[in-house]
Protein backbone atom coordinates (compact mmCIF):
# COMPACT_ATOMS: atom_id res chain seq x y z
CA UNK A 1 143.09 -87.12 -78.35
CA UNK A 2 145.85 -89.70 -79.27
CA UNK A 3 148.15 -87.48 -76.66
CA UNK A 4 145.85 -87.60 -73.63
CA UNK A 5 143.49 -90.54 -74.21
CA UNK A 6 145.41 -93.20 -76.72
CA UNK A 7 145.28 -94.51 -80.18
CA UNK A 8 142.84 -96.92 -78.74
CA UNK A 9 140.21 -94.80 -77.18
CA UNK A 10 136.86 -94.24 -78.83
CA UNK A 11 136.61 -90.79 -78.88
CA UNK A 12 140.29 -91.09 -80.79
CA UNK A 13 139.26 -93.91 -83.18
CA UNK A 14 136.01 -91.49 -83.49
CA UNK A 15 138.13 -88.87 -84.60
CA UNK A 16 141.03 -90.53 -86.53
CA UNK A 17 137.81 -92.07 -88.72
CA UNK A 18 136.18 -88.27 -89.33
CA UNK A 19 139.48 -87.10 -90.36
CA UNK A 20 140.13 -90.15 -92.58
CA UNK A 21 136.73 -89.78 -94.06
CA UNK A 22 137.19 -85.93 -94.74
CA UNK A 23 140.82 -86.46 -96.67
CA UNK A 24 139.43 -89.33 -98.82
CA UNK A 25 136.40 -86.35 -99.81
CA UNK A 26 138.86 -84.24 -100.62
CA UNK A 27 141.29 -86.33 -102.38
CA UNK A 28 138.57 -87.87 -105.03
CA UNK A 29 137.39 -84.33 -105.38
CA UNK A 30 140.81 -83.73 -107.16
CA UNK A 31 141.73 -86.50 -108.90
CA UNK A 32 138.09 -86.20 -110.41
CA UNK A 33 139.02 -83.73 -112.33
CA UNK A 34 139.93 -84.69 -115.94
CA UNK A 35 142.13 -82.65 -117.88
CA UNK A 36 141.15 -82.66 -121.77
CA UNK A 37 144.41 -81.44 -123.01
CA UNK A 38 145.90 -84.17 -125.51
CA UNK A 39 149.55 -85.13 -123.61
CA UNK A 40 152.20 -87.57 -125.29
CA UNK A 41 153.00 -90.55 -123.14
CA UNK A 42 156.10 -88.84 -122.04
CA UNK A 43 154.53 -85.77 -120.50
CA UNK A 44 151.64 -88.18 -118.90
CA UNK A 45 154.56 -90.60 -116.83
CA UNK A 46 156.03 -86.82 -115.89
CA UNK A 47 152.49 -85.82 -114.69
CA UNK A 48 151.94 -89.60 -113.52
CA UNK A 49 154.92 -89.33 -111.22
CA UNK A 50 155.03 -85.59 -110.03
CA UNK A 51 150.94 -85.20 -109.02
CA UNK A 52 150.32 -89.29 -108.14
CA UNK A 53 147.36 -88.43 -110.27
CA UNK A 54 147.04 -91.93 -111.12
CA UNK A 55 143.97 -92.63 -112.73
CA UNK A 56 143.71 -89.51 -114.60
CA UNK A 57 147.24 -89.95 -116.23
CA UNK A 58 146.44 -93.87 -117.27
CA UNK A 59 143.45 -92.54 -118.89
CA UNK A 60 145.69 -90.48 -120.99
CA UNK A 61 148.16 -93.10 -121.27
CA UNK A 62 145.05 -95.39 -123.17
CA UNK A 63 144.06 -92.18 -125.74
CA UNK A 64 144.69 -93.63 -129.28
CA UNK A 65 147.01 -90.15 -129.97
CA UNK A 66 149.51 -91.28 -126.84
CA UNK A 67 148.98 -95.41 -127.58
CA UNK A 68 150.17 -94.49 -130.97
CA UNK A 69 153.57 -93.26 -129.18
CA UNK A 70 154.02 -96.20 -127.10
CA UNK A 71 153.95 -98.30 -129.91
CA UNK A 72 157.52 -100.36 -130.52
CA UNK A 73 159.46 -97.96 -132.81
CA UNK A 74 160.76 -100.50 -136.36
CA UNK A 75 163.87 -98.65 -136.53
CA UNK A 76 165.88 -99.78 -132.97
CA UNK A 77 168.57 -98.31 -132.00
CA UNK A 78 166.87 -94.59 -133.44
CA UNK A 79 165.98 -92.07 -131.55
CA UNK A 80 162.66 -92.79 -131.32
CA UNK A 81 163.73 -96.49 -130.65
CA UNK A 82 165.68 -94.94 -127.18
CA UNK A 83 162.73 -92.88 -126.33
CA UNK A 84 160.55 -95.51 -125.89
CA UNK A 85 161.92 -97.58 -123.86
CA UNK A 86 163.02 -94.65 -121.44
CA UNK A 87 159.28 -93.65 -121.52
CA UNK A 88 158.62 -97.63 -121.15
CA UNK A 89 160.59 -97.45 -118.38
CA UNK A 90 158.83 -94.99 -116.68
CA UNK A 91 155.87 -96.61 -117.31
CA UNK A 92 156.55 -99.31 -115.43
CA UNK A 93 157.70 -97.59 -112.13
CA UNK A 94 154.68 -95.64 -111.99
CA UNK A 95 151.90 -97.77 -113.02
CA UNK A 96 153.59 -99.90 -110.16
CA UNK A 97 153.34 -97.02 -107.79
CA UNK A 98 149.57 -96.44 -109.10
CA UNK A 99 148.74 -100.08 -108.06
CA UNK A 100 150.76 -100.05 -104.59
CA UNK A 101 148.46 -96.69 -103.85
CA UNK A 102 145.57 -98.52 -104.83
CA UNK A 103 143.09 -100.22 -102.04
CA UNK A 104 144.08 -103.57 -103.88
CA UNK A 105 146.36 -104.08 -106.90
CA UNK A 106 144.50 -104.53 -110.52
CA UNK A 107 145.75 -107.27 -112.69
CA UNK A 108 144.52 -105.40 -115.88
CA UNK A 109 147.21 -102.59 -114.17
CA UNK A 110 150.37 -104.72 -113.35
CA UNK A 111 150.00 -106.50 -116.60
CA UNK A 112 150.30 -103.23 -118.39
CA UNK A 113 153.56 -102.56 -116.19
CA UNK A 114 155.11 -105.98 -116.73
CA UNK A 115 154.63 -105.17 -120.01
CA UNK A 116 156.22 -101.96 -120.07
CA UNK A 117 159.26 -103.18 -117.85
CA UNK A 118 159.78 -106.17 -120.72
CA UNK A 119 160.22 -103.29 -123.27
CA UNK A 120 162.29 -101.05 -121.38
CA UNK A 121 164.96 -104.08 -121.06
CA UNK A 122 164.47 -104.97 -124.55
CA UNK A 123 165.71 -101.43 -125.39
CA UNK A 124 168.11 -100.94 -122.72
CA UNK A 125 169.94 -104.83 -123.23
CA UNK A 126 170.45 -103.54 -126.74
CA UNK A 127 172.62 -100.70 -125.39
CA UNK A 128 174.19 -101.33 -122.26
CA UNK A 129 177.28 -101.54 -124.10
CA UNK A 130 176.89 -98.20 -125.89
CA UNK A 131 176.79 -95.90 -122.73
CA UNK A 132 176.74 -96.35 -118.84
CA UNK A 133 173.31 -94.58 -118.66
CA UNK A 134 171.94 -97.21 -120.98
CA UNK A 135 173.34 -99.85 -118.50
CA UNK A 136 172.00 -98.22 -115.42
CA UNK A 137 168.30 -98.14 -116.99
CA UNK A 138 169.07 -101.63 -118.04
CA UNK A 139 169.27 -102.61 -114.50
CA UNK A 140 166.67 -100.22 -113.56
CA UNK A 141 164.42 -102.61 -116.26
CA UNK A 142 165.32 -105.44 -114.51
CA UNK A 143 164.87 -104.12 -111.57
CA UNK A 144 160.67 -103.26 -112.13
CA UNK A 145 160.63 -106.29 -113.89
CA UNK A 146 161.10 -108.19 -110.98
CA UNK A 147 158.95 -106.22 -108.69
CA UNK A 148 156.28 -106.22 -111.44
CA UNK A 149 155.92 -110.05 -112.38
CA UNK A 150 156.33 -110.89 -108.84
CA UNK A 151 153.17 -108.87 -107.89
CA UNK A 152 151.60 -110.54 -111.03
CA UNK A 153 152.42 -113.77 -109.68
CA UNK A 154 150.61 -112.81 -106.59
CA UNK A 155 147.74 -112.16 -108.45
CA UNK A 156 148.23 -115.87 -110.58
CA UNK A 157 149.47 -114.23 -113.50
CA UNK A 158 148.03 -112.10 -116.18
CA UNK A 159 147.60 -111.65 -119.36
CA UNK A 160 150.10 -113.82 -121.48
CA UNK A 161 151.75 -115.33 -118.48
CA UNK A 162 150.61 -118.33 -115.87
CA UNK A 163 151.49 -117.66 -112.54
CA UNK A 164 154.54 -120.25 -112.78
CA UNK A 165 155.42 -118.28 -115.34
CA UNK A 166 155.29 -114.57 -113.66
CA UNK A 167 157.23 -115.89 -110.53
CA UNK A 168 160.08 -117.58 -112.88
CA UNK A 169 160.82 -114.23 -115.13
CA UNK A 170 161.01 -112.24 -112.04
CA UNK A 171 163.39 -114.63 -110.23
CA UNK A 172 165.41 -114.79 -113.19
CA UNK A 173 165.50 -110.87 -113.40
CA UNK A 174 165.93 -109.88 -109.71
CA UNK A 175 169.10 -112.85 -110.29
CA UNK A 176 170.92 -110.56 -113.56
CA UNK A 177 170.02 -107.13 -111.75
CA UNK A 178 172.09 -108.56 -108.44
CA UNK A 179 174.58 -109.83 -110.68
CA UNK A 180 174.90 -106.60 -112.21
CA UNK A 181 174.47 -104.49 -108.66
CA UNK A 182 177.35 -107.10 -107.30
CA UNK A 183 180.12 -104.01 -106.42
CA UNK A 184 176.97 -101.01 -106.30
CA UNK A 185 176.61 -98.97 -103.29
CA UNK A 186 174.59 -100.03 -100.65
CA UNK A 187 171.65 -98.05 -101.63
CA UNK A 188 171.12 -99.90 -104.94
CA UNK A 189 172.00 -103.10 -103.41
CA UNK A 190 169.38 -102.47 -100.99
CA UNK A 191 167.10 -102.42 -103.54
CA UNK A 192 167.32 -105.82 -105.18
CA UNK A 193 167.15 -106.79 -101.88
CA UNK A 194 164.23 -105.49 -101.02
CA UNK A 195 162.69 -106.82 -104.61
CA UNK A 196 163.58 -110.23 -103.61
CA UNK A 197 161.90 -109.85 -100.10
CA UNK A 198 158.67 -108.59 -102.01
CA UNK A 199 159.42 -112.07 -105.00
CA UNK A 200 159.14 -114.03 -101.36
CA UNK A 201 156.59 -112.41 -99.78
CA UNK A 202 154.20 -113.08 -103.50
CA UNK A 203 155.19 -116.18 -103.80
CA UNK A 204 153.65 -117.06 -100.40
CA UNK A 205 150.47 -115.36 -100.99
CA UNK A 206 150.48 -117.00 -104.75
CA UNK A 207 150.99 -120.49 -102.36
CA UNK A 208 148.05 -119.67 -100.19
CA UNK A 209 145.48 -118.91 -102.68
CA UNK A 210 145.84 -122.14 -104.52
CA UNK A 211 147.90 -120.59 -107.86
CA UNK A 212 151.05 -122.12 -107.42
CA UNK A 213 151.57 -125.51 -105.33
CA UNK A 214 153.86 -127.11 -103.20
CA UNK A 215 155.82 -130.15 -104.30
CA UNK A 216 158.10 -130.86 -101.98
CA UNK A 217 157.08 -129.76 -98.49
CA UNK A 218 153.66 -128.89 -96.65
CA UNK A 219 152.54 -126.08 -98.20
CA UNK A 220 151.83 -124.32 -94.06
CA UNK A 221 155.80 -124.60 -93.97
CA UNK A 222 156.31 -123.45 -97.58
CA UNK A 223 154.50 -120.60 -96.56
CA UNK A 224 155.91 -119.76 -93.53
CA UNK A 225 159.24 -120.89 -94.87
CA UNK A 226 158.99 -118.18 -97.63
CA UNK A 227 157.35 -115.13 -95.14
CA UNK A 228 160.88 -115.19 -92.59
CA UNK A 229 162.69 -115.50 -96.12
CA UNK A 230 161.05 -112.16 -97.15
CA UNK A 231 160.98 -110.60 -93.63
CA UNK A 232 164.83 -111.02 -93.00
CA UNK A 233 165.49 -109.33 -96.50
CA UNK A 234 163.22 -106.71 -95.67
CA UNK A 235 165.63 -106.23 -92.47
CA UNK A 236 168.76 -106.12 -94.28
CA UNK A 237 167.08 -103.55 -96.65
CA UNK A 238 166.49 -101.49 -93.60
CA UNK A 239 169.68 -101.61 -92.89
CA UNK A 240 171.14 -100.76 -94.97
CA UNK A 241 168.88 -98.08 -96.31
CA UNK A 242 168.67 -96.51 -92.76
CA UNK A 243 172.40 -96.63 -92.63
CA UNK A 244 172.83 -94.46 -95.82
CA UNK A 245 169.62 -92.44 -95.83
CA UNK A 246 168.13 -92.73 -92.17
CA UNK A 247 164.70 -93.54 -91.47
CA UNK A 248 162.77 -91.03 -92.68
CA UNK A 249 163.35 -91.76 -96.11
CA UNK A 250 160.65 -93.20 -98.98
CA UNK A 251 163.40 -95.95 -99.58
CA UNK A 252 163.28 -96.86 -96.09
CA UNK A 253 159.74 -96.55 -94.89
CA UNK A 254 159.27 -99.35 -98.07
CA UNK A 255 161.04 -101.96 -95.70
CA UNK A 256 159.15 -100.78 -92.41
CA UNK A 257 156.11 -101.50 -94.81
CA UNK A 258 156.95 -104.82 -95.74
CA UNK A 259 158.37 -105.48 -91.79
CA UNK A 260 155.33 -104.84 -90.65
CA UNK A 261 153.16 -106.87 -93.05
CA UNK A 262 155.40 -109.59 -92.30
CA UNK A 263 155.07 -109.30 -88.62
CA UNK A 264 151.45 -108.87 -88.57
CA UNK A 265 151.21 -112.59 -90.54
CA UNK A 266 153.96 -114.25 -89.08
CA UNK A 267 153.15 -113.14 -85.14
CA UNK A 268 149.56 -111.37 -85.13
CA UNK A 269 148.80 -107.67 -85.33
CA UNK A 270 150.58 -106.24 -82.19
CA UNK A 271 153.77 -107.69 -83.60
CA UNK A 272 153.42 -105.67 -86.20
CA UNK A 273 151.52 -102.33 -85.00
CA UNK A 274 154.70 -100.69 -83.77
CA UNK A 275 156.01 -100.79 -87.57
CA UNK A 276 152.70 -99.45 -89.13
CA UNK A 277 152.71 -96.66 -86.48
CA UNK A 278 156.45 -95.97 -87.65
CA UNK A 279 155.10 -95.85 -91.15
CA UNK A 280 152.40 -93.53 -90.95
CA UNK A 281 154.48 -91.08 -89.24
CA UNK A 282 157.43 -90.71 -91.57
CA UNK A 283 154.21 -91.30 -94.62
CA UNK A 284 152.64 -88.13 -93.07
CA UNK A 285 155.69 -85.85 -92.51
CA UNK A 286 157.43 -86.57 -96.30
CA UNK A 287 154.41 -87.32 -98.32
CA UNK A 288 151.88 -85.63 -96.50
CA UNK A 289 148.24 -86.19 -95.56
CA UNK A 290 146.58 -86.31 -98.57
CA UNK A 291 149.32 -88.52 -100.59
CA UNK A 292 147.70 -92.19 -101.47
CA UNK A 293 150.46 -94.24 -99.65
CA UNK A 294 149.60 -92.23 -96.46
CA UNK A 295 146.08 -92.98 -96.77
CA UNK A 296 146.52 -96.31 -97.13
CA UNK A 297 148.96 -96.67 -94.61
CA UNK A 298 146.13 -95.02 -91.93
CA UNK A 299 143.64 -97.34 -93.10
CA UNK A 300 145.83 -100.30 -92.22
CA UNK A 301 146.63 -99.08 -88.94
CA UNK A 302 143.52 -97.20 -88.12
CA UNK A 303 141.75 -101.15 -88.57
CA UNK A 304 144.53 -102.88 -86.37
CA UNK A 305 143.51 -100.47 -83.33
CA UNK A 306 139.96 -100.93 -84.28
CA UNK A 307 140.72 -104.71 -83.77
CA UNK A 308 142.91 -103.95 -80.58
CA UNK A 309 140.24 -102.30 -78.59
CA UNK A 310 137.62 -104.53 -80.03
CA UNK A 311 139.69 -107.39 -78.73
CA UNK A 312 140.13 -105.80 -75.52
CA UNK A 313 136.21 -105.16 -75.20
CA UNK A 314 135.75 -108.88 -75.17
CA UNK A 315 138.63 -109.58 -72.71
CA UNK A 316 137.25 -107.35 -70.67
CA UNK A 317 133.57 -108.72 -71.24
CA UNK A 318 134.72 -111.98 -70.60
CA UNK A 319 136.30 -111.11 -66.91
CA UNK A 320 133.19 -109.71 -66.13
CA UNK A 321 131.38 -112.91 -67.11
CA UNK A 322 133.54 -115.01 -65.53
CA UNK A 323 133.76 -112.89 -61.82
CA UNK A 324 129.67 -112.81 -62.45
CA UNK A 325 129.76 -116.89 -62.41
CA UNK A 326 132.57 -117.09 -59.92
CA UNK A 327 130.38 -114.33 -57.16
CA UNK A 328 127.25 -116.61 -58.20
CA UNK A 329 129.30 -119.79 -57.44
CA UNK A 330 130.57 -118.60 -53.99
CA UNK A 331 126.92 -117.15 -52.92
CA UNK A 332 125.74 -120.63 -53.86
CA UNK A 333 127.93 -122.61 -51.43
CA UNK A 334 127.61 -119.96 -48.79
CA UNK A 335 123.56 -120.68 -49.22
CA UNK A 336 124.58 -124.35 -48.89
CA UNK A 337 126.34 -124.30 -46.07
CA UNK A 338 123.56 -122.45 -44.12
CA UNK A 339 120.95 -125.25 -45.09
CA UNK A 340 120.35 -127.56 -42.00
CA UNK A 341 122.08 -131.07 -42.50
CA UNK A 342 119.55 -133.74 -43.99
CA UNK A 343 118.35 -135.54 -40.67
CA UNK A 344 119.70 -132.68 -37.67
């Protein structure tokens, strides 16, 4: 249907909504399922990552037996010590990942990953100096530290942190992991980048709901001010992602993301549809179908065509309204000009 009658047509929209509806059945159908094996923390962020089982794996992640083993070790630099803060680490990428495949991010969830990140770069600052891996998950810390207490700033701040607060630590981190990135490839580069785009893009949103205020401009131009600030670092992340990876990529299709969410506020949807399309194309083909991101992604674009041919009925509703008044107008002064002159 979207081949020979358009994304826009009913019967299309029809169908892209049945479809939708049957992969979101199926989808809570498995991740309803519950496992009751006891896991550490370690083996839940492995199943966490590698089945996007989300919910399921948190769960786990909350038993008292794995909460124990999260728990800050008293002897650092052990074993144990090293262990948590790589599974800390992990942690904090994937309840981050959880919350992006979520219909809207949960505060009680990015608090937890804040949280996690701040231990991971407690660990990993005591041991940069020790061994290059150590410094590499350092700046990975950083890194999800930045992405994480950005997002809570968005969401004016969490648990022990204001909003002020949230925005400031992830400045400050996104500010040592470029420092530290300075002579990385382009890849990595690209990511602090593209962290900074997303610190701009939530500290816009954090402006418009009222959580953190403007002192010294209006806050419409702080706003917009702040959304080109994030889209043109989402377009040098493209860049230079395509340039080493292509586009279809999971590091790339991040930026088209973010281009297209920028778009869409800073110009209106059509701006912006072309990007979404892009995204749910490459979203289908590497992550599949079912995947959370690719659900999410058709959602979003699925409701901009709904809007598109909703705002096209009433275009189209209001032509026929107005060449109804304009024939009405014309038979009028015909019927005029046929009446016999007052007095003839």
């Amino acid at each position: 249907r979207e081949e020979l009658q358009g994304e826009v047509h009913p019967r299309t929209q029809q169908a892209r909504r049945t479809f939708t509806s049957m992969i979101d059945s199926k989808l809570s159908k498995q991740t309803g399922q519950s496992s009751t094996t006891e896991v550490s923390s370690a083996d839940v962020a492995q199943y966490l990552e590698e089945n996007k089982e989300f919910e399921d794996a948190d769960m786990g992640l909350r038993k008292p037996d794995t909460m124990g083993a999260m728990g800050s070790p008293k002897t650092k630099n052990s074993p144990e010590y090293i262990r948590w803060g790589k599974v800390s680490l992990y942690c904090a990428e994937l309840l981050n990942k959880w919350a992006a495949s979520s219909n809207e991010y949960s505060k009680d969830i990015m608090v937890r990953a804040a949280e996690h990140s701040v231990n991971a770069v407690e660990v990993f600052s005591n041991q940069m100096a020790e061994d290059q891996e150590f410094a590499t998950k350092y700046c990975s810390g950083l890194y999800w530290m930045g992405l994480n207490f950005a997002t809570l700033c968005r969401l004016g701040g969490g648990g022990k942190w204001t909003t002020q607060q949230a925005y400031d630590i992830a400045n400050s981190s996104l500010s040592d992991c470029e420092r530290l990135r300075q002579t990385s490839p382009d890849e990595s580069r690209a990511e602090v980048i593209f962290a900074q785009g997303v610190l701009s893009f939530c500290k816009a949103e954090a402006v418009i709901a009222g959580y953190l205020r403007s002192t010294k401009m209006d806050k419409e131009q702080l706003v917009e001010r702040k959304f080109m600030q994030a889209l043109q670092l989402f377009e040098q992340a493209n860049q230079l992602w395509t340039a080493v990876y292509g586009e279809k990529h999971l590091e790339t299709v991040k930026a088209i993301t973010m281009i297209g969410t920028l778009l869409h506020r800073l110009q209106g949807a059509q701006a912006g549809m072309e990007w979404f399309r892009k995204e749910l194309k490459i979203r289908e083909e590497l992550q599949g179908e079912m995947h959370p991101r690719t659900q999410q992604a058709r959602r979003m674009f699925t409701s901009l065509l709904d809007a598109k041919l909703q705002a096209e009925r009433r275009d189209q509703a209001d032509k026929r309204t107005a060449s109804g008044d304009s024939a009405t107008t014309e038979s009028n002064m015909a019927t005029d000009d046929a009446k016999p002159t007052e007095g003839s």
